[in-house]
Protein backbone atom coordinates (compact mmCIF):
# COMPACT_ATOMS: atom_id res chain seq x y z
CA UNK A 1 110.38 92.57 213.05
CA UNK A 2 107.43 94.65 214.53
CA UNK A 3 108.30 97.62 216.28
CA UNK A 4 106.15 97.49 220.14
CA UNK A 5 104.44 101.20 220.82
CA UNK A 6 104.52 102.29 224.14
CA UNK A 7 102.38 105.55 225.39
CA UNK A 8 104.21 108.55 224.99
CA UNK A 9 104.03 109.25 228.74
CA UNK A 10 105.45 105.70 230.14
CA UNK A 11 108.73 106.89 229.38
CA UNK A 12 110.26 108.15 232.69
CA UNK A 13 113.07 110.31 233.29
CA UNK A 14 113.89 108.72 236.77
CA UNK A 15 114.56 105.56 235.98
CA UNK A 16 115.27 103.14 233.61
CA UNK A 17 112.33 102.04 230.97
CA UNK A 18 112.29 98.40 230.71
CA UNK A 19 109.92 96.79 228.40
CA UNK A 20 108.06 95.54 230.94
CA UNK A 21 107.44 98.14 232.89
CA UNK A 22 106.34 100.22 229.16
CA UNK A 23 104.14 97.83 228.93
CA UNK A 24 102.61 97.77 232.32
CA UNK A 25 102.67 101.68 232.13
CA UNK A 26 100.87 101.93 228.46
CA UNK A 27 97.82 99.99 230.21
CA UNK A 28 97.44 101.84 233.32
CA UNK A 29 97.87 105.40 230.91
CA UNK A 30 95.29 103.76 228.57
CA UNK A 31 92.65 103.07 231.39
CA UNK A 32 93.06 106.11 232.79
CA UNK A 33 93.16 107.88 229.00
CA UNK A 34 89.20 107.00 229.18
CA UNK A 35 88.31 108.17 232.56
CA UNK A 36 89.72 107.97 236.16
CA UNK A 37 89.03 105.39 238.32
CA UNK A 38 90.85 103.79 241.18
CA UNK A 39 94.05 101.69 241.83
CA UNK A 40 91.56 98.05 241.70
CA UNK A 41 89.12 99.40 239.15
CA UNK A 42 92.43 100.59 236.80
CA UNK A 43 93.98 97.15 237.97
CA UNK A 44 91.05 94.81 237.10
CA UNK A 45 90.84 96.94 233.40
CA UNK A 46 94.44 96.90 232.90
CA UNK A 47 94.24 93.13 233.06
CA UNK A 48 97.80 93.45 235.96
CA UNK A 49 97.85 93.21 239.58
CA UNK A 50 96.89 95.43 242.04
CA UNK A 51 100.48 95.80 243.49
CA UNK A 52 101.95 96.14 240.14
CA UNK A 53 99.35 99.01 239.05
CA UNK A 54 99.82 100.93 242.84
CA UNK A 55 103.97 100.80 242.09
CA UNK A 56 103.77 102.54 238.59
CA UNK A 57 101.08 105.03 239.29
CA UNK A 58 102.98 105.86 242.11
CA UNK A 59 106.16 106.73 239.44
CA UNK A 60 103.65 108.13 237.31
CA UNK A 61 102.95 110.57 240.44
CA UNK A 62 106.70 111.47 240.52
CA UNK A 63 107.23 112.85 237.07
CA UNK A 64 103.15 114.63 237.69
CA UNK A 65 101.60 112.38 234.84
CA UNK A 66 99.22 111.42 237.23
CA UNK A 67 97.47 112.96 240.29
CA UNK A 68 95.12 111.50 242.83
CA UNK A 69 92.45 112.95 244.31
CA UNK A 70 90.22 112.26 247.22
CA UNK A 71 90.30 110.22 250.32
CA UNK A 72 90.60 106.37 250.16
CA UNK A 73 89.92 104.68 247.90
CA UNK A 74 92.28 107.10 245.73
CA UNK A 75 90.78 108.40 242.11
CA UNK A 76 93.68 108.67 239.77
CA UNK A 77 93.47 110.83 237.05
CA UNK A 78 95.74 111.90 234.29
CA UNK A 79 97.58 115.40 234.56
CA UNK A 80 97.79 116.37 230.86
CA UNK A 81 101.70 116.95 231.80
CA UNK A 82 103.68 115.07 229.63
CA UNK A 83 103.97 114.00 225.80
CA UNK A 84 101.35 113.88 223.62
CA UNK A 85 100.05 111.10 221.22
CA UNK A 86 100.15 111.82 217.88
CA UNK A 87 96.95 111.28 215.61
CA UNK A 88 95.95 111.83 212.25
């Protein structure tokens, strides 16, 4: 059996980590991993809705993962808080 990778930083403290919401959270972190962009433009590239994207960026924002910046339309961008991935 294959064992799923999640991004380091999609595991929250808060609450509990259901695979589906890993999953969710390992897109939005790898979007935003390449540059920062807003709630639609990280939604469209994430390939999940726009609600779904707005709820876990905005638990991202709780544990400071993320941070957004600007007026509307918000730019999310990653903190560098959190666990790192490891590379060779």
């Amino acid at each position: 059996m294959l064992k799923k990778v999640f991004h380091p930083n999609a595991y929250l403290t808060s609450i509990r980590n259901v695979t589906r919401g890993l999953r969710a959270r390992t897109r939005i972190l790898s979007v935003l991993e390449k540059k920062s962009a807003d709630a639609k433009t990280t939604a469209k590239e994430a390939g999940l809705s726009y609600s779904v994207v707005l709820h876990h960026l905005k638990l991202l924002m709780a544990e400071d993962i993320v941070d957004r910046k600007g007026g509307r339309p918000y730019s999310w961008t990653l903190t560098g808080v959190g666990q790192k991935r490891l590379t060779n």
